[in-house]
N, C-alpha and C. Protein backbone atom coordinates (compact mmCIF):
# COMPACT_ATOMS: atom_id res chain seq x y z
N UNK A 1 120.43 92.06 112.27
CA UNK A 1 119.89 90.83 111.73
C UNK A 1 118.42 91.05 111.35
N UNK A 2 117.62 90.70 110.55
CA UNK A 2 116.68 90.83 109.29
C UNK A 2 115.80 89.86 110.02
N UNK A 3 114.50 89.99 110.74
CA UNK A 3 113.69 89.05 111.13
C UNK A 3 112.52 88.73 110.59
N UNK A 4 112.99 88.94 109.04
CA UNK A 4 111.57 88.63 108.25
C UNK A 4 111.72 87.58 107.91
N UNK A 5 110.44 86.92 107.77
CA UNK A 5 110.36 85.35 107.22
C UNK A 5 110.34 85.52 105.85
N UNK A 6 111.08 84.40 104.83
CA UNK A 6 111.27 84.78 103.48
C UNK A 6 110.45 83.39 103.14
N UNK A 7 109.79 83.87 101.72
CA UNK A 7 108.14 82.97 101.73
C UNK A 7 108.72 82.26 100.42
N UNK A 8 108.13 81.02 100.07
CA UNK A 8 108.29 80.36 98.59
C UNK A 8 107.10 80.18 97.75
N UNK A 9 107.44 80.30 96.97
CA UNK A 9 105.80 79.20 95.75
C UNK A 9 104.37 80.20 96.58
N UNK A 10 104.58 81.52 96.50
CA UNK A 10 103.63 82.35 97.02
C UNK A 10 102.73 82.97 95.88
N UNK A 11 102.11 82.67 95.31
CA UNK A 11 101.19 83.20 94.32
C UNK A 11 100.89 84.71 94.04
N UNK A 12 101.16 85.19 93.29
CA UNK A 12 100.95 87.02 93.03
C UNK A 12 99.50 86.43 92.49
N UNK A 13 98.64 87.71 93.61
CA UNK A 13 97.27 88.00 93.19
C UNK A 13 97.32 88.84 92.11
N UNK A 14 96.15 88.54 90.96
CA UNK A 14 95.52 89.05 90.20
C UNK A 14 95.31 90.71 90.45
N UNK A 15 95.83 91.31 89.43
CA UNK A 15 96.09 93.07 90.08
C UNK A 15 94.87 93.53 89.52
N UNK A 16 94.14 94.63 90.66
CA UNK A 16 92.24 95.03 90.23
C UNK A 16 92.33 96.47 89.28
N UNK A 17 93.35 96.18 88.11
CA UNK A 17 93.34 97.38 87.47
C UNK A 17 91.74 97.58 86.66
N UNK A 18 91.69 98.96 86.59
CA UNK A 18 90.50 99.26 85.90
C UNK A 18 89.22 98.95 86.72
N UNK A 19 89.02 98.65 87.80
CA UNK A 19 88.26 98.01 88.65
C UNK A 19 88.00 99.08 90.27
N UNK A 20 87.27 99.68 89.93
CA UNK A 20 87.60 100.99 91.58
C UNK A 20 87.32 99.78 92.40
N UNK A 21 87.93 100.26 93.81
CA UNK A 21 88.03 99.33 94.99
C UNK A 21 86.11 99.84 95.47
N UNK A 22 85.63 101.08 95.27
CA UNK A 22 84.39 101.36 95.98
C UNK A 22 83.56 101.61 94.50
N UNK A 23 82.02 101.93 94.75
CA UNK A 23 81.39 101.75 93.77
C UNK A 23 80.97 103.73 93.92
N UNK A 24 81.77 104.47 93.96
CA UNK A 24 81.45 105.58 93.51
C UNK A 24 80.32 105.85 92.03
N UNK A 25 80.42 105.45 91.37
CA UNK A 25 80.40 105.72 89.63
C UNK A 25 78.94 105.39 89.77
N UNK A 26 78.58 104.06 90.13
CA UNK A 26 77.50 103.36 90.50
C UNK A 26 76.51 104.21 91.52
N UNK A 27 76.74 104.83 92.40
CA UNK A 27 75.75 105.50 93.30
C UNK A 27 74.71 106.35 92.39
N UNK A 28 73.97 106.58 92.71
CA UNK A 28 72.96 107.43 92.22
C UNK A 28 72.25 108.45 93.72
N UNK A 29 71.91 109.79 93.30
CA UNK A 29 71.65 110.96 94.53
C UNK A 29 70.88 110.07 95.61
N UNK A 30 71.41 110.36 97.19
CA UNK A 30 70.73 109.93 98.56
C UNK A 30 71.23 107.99 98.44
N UNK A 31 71.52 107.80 97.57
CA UNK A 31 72.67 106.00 97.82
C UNK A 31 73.63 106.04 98.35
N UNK A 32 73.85 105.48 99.74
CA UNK A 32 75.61 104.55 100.24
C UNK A 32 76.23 103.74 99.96
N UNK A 33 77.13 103.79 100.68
CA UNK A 33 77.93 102.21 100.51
C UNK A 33 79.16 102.55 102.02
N UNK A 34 79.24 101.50 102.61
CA UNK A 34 80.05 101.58 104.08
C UNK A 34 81.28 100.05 103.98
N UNK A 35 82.12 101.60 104.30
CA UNK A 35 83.43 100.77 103.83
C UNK A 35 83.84 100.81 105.91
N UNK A 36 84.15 99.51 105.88
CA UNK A 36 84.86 99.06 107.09
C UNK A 36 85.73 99.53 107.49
N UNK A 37 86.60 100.07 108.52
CA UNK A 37 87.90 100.62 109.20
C UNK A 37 87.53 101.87 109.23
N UNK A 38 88.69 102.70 109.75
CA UNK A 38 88.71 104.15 110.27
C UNK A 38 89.03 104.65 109.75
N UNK A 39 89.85 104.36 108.32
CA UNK A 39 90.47 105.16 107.30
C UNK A 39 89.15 106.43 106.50
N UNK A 40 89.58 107.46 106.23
CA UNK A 40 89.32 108.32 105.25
C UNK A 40 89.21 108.00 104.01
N UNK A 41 88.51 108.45 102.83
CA UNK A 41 87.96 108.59 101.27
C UNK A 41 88.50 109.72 100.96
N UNK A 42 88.93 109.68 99.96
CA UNK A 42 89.82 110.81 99.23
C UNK A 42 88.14 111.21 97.83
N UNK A 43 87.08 111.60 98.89
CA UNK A 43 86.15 112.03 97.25
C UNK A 43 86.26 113.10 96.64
N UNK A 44 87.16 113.68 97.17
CA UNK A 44 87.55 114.63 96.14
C UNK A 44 87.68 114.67 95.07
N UNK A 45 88.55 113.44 94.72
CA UNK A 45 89.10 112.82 93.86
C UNK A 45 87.98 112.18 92.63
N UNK A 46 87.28 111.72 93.57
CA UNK A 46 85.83 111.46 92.69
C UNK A 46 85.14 112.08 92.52
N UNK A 47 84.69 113.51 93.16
CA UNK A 47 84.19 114.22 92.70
C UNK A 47 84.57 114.71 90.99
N UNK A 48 86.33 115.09 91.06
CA UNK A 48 86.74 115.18 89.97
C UNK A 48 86.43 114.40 88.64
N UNK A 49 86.55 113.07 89.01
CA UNK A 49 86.53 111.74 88.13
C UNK A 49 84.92 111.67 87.17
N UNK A 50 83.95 111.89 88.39
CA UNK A 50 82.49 112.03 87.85
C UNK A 50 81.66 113.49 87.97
N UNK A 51 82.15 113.86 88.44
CA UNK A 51 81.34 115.11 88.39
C UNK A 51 80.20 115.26 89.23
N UNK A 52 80.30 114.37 90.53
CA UNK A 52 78.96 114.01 91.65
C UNK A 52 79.74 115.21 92.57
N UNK A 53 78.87 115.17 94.00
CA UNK A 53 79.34 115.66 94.94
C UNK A 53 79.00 114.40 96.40
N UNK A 54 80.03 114.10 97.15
CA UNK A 54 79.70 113.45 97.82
C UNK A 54 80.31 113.48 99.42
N UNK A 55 79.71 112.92 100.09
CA UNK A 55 79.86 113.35 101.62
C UNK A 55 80.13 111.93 102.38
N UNK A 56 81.37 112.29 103.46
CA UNK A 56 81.00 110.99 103.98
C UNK A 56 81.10 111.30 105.89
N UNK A 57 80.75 110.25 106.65
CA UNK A 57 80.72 109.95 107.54
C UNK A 57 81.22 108.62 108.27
N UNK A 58 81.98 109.07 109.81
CA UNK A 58 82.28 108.61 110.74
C UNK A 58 81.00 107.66 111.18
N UNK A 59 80.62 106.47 111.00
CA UNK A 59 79.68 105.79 111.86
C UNK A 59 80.24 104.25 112.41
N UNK A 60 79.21 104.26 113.25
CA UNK A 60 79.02 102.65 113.74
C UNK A 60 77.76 101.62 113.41
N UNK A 61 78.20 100.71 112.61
CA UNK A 61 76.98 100.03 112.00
C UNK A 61 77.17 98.78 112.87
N UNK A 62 75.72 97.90 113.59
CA UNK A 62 76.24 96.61 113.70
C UNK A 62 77.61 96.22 114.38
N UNK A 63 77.75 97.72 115.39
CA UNK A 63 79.21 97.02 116.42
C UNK A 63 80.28 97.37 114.99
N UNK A 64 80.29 97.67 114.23
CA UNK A 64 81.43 97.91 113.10
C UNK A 64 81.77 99.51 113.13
N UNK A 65 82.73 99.69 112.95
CA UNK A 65 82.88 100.99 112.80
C UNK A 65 83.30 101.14 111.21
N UNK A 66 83.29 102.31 111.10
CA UNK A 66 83.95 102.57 109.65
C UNK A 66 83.32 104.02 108.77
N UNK A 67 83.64 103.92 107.83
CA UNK A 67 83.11 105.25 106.95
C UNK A 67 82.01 105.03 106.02
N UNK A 68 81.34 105.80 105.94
CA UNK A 68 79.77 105.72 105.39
C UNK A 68 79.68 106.98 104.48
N UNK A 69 79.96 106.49 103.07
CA UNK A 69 79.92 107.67 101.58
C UNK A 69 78.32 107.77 101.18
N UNK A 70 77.78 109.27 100.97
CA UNK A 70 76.68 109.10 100.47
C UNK A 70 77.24 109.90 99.28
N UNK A 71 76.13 109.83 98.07
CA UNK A 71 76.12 110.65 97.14
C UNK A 71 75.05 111.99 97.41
N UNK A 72 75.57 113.13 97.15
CA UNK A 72 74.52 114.00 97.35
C UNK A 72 74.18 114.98 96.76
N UNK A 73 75.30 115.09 95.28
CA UNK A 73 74.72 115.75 94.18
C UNK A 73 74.92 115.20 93.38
């Protein structure tokens, strides 16, 4: 038996195409940006995309944990 609740008249959000979820593109050399949770950044990927080099880190900001991208070439 299937114990999911089945939903009505639920609105599909607006899809963020063309829109990066982080502001990679935007950084300029020694700038962050700290993304919330424990998850990993794939900058590889952005490295590819722009041609930067970038580094990130494991921190705790403000009792928050999460990941902290710098740009660094």
């Amino acid at each position: 038996m299937n114990h999911m609740r089945i939903d009505a008249q639920i609105t599909v959000p607006v899809a963020n195409i063309g829109r990066p979820a982080y502001p990679f593109r935007d950084l300029s050399v020694g700038e962050s940006f700290f993304v919330l949770g424990g998850k990993s950044l794939n900058v590889g990927y952005w490295h590819k995309q722009t041609g930067y080099r970038y580094t990130t880190r494991s921190v705790t900001e403000n009792g928050r944990t999460g990941i902290r991208v710098w740009r660094v070439v």
